[in-house]
N, C-alpha and C. Protein backbone atom coordinates (compact mmCIF):
# COMPACT_ATOMS: atom_id res chain seq x y z
N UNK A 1 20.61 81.08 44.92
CA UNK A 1 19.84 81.74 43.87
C UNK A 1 20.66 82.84 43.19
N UNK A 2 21.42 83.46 43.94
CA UNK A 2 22.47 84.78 43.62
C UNK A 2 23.35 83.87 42.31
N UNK A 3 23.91 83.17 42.90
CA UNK A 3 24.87 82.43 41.95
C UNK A 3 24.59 82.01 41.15
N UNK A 4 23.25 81.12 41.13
CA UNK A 4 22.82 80.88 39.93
C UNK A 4 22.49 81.98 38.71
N UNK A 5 22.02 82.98 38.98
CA UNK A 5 21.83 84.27 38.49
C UNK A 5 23.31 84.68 37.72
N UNK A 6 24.07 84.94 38.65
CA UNK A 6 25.28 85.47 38.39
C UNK A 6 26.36 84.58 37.48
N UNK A 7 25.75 83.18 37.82
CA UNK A 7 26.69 82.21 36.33
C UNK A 7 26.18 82.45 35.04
N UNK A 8 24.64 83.09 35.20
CA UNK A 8 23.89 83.01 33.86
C UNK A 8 24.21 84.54 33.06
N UNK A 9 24.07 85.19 33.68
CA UNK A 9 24.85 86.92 33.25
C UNK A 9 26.09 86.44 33.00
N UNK A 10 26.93 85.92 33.27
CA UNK A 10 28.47 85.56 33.21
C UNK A 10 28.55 85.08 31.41
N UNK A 11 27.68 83.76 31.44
CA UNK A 11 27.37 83.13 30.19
C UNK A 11 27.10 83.86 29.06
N UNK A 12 25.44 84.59 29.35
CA UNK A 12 24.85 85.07 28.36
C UNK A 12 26.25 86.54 27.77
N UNK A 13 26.65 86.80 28.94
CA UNK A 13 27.43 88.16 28.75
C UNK A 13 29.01 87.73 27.86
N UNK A 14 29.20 85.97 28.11
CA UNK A 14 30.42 85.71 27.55
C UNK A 14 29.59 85.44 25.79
N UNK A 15 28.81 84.99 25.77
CA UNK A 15 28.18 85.10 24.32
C UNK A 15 27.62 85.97 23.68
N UNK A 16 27.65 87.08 23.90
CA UNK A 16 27.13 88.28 23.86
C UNK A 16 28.37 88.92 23.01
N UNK A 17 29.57 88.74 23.69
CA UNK A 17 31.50 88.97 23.63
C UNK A 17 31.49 88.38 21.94
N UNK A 18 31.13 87.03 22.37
CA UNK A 18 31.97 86.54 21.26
C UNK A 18 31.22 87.04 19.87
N UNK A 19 29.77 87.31 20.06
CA UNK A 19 29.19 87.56 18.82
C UNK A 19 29.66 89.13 18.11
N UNK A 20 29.85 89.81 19.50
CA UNK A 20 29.93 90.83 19.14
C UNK A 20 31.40 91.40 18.68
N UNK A 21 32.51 90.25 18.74
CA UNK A 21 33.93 89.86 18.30
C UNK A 21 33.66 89.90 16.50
N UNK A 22 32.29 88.37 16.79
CA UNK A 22 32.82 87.91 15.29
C UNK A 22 32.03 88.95 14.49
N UNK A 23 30.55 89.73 14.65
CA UNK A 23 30.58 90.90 13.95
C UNK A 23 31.17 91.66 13.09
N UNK A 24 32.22 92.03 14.90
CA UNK A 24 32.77 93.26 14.17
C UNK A 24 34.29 92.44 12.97
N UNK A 25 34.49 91.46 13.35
CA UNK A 25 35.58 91.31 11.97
C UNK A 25 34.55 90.91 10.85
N UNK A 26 33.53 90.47 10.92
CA UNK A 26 32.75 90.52 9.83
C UNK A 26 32.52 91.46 9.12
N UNK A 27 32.38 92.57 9.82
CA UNK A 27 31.93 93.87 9.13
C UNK A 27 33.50 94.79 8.29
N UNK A 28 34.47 94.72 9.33
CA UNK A 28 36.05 95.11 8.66
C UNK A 28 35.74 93.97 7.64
N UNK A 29 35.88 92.60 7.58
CA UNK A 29 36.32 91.82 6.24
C UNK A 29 34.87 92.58 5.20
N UNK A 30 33.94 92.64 5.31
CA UNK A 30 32.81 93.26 4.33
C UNK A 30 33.35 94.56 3.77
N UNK A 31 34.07 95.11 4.38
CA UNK A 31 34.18 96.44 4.09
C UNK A 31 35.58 96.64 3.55
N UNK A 32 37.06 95.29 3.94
CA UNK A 32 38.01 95.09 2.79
C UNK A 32 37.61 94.74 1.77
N UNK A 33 36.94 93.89 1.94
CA UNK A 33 36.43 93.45 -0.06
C UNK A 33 35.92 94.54 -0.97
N UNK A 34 35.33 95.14 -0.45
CA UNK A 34 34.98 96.34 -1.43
C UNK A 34 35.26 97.76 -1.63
N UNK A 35 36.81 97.02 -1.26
CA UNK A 35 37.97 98.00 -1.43
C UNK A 35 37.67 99.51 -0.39
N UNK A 36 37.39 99.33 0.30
CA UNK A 36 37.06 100.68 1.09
C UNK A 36 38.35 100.69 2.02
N UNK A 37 38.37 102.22 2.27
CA UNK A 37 39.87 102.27 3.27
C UNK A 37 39.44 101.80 4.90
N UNK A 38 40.65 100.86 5.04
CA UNK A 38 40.21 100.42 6.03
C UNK A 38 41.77 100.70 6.86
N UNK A 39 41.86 100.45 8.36
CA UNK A 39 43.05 100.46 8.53
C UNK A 39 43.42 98.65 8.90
N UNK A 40 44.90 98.77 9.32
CA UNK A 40 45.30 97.70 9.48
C UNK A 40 44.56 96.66 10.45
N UNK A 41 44.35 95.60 10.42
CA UNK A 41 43.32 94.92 11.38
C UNK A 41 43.68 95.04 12.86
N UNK A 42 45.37 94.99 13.11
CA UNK A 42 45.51 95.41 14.56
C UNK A 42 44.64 96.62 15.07
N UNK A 43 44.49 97.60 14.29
CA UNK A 43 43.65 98.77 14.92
C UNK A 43 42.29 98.58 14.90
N UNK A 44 41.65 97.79 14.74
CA UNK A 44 40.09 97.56 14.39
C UNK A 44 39.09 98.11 15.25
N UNK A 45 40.44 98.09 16.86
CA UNK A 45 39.30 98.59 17.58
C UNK A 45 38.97 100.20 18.09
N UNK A 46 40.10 100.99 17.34
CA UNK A 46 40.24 101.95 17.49
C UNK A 46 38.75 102.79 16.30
N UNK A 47 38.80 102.01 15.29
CA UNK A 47 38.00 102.67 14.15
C UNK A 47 36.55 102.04 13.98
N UNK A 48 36.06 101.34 14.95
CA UNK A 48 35.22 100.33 14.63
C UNK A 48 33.77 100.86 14.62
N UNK A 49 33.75 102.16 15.15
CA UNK A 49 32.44 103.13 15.19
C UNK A 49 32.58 103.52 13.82
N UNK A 50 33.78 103.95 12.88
CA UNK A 50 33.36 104.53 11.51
C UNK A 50 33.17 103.52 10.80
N UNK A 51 33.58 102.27 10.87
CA UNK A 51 33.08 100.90 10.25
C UNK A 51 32.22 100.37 10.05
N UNK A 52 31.57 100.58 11.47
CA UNK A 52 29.95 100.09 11.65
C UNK A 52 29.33 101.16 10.64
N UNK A 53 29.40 102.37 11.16
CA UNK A 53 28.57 103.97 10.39
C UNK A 53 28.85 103.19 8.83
N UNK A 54 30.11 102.98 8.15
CA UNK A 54 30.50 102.92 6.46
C UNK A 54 29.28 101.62 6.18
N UNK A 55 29.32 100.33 7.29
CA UNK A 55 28.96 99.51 6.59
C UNK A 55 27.07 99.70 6.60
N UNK A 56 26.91 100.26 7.40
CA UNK A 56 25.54 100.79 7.99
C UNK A 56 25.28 101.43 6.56
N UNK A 57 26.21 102.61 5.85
CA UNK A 57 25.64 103.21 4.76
C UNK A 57 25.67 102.08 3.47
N UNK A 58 26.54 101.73 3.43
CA UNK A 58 26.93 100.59 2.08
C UNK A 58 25.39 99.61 2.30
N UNK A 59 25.13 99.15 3.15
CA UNK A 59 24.61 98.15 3.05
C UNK A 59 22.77 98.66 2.68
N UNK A 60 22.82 99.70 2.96
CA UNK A 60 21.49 100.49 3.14
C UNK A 60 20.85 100.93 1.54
N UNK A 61 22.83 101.85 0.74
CA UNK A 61 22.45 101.98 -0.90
C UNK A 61 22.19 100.66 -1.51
N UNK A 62 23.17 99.62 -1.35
CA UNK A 62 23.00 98.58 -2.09
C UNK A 62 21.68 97.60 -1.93
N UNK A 63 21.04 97.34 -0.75
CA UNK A 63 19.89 96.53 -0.53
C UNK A 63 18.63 97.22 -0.26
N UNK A 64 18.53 98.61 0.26
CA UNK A 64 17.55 99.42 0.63
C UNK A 64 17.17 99.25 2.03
N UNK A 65 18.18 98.04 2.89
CA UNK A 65 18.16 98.32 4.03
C UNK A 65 19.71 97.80 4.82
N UNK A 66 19.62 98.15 5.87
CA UNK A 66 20.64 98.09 7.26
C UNK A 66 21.29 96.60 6.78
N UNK A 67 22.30 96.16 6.97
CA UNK A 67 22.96 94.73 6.71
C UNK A 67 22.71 93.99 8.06
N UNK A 68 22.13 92.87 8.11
CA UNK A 68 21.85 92.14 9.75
C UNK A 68 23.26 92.21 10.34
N UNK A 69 24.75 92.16 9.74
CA UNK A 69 25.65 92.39 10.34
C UNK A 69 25.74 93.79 11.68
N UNK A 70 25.09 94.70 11.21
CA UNK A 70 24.86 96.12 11.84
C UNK A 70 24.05 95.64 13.39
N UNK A 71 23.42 95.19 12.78
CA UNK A 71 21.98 94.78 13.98
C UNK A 71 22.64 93.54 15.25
N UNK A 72 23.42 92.67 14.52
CA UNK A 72 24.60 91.80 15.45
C UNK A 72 25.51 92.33 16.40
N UNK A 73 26.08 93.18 15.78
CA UNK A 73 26.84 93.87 16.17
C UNK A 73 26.26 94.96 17.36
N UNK A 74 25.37 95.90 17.33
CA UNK A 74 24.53 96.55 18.05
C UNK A 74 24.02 96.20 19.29
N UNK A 75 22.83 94.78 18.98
CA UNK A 75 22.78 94.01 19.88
C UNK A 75 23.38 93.56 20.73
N UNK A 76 24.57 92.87 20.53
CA UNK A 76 25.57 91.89 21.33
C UNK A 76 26.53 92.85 22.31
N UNK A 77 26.66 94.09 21.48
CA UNK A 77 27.53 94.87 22.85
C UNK A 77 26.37 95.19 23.44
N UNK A 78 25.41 95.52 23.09
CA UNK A 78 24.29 95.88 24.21
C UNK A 78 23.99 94.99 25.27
N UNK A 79 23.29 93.91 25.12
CA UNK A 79 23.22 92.52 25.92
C UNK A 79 24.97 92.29 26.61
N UNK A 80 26.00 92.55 26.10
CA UNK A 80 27.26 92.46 27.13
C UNK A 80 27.14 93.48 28.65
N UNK A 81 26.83 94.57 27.51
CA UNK A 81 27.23 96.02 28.60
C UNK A 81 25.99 95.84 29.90
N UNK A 82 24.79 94.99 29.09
CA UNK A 82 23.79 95.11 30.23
C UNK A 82 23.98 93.72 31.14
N UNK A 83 24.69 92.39 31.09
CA UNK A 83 25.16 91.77 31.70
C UNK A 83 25.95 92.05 32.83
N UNK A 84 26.85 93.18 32.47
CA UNK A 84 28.31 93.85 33.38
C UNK A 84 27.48 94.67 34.36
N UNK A 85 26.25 95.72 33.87
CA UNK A 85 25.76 96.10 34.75
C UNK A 85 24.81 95.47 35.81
N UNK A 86 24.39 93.98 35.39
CA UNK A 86 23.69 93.16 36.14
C UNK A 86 24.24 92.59 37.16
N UNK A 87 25.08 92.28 36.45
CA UNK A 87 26.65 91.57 37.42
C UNK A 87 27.09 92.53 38.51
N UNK A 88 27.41 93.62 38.30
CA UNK A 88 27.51 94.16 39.40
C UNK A 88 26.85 94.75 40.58
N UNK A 89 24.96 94.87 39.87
CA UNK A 89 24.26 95.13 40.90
C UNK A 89 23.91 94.12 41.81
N UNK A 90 24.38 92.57 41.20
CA UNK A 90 23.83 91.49 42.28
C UNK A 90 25.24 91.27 42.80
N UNK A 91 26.44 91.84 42.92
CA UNK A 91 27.31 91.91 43.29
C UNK A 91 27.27 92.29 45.06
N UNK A 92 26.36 93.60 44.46
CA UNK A 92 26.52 94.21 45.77
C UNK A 92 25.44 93.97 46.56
C-alpha cells in the first residue's frame, strides 16, 4: 500500500515538474515578445519570481485579470513541493 502511494506522489509530483517547467518558459517567452527586459534564458531561474510578479501585472492591465499562465505556474510548484513533502513523510 506504501508503494503504491509513493509511485503515485512520485508521478503526480513528476507532472506537477513538468508543468511547472513549461509555465515558467511560457511566461519568459510572453514577456520577450513584448519587449520587456528580460535576462538571458540561461538565467531564468534566477529571475523567475520578478517574471511571474511582471507577467502577473501585464496580464491584469491588459485583460482586467491574472493570465491562467500565473495560476499554472503557482499551482504546479505547489502540488510538486507538496508531493516532496508527502514523499518524505511516508518515507519515514
Amino acid at each position: 500500500m506504501n508503494y503504491i502511494i509513493m509511485e503515485l506522489l512520485l508521478i503526480i509530483g513528476g507532472m506537477a515538474i513538468v508543468t511547472f517547467i513549461v509555465s515558467t518558459i511560457s511566461i519568459y517567452t510572453f514577456l520577450d515578445r513584448r519587449k520587456e527586459k528580460v535576462a538571458p534564458f540561461v538565467l531564468i531561474n534566477l529571475f523567475i519570481f520578478g517574471y511571474v510578479d511582471k507577467y502577473k501585472r501585464i496580464t491584469k492591465q491588459e485583460n482586467g485579470a491574472i493570465g491562467p499562465l500565473y495560476y499554472s505556474w503557482l499551482i504546479s510548484i505547489n502540488i510538486a513541493l507538496l508531493c516532496v513533502i508527502l514523499f518524505v513523510v511516508f518515507e519515514l
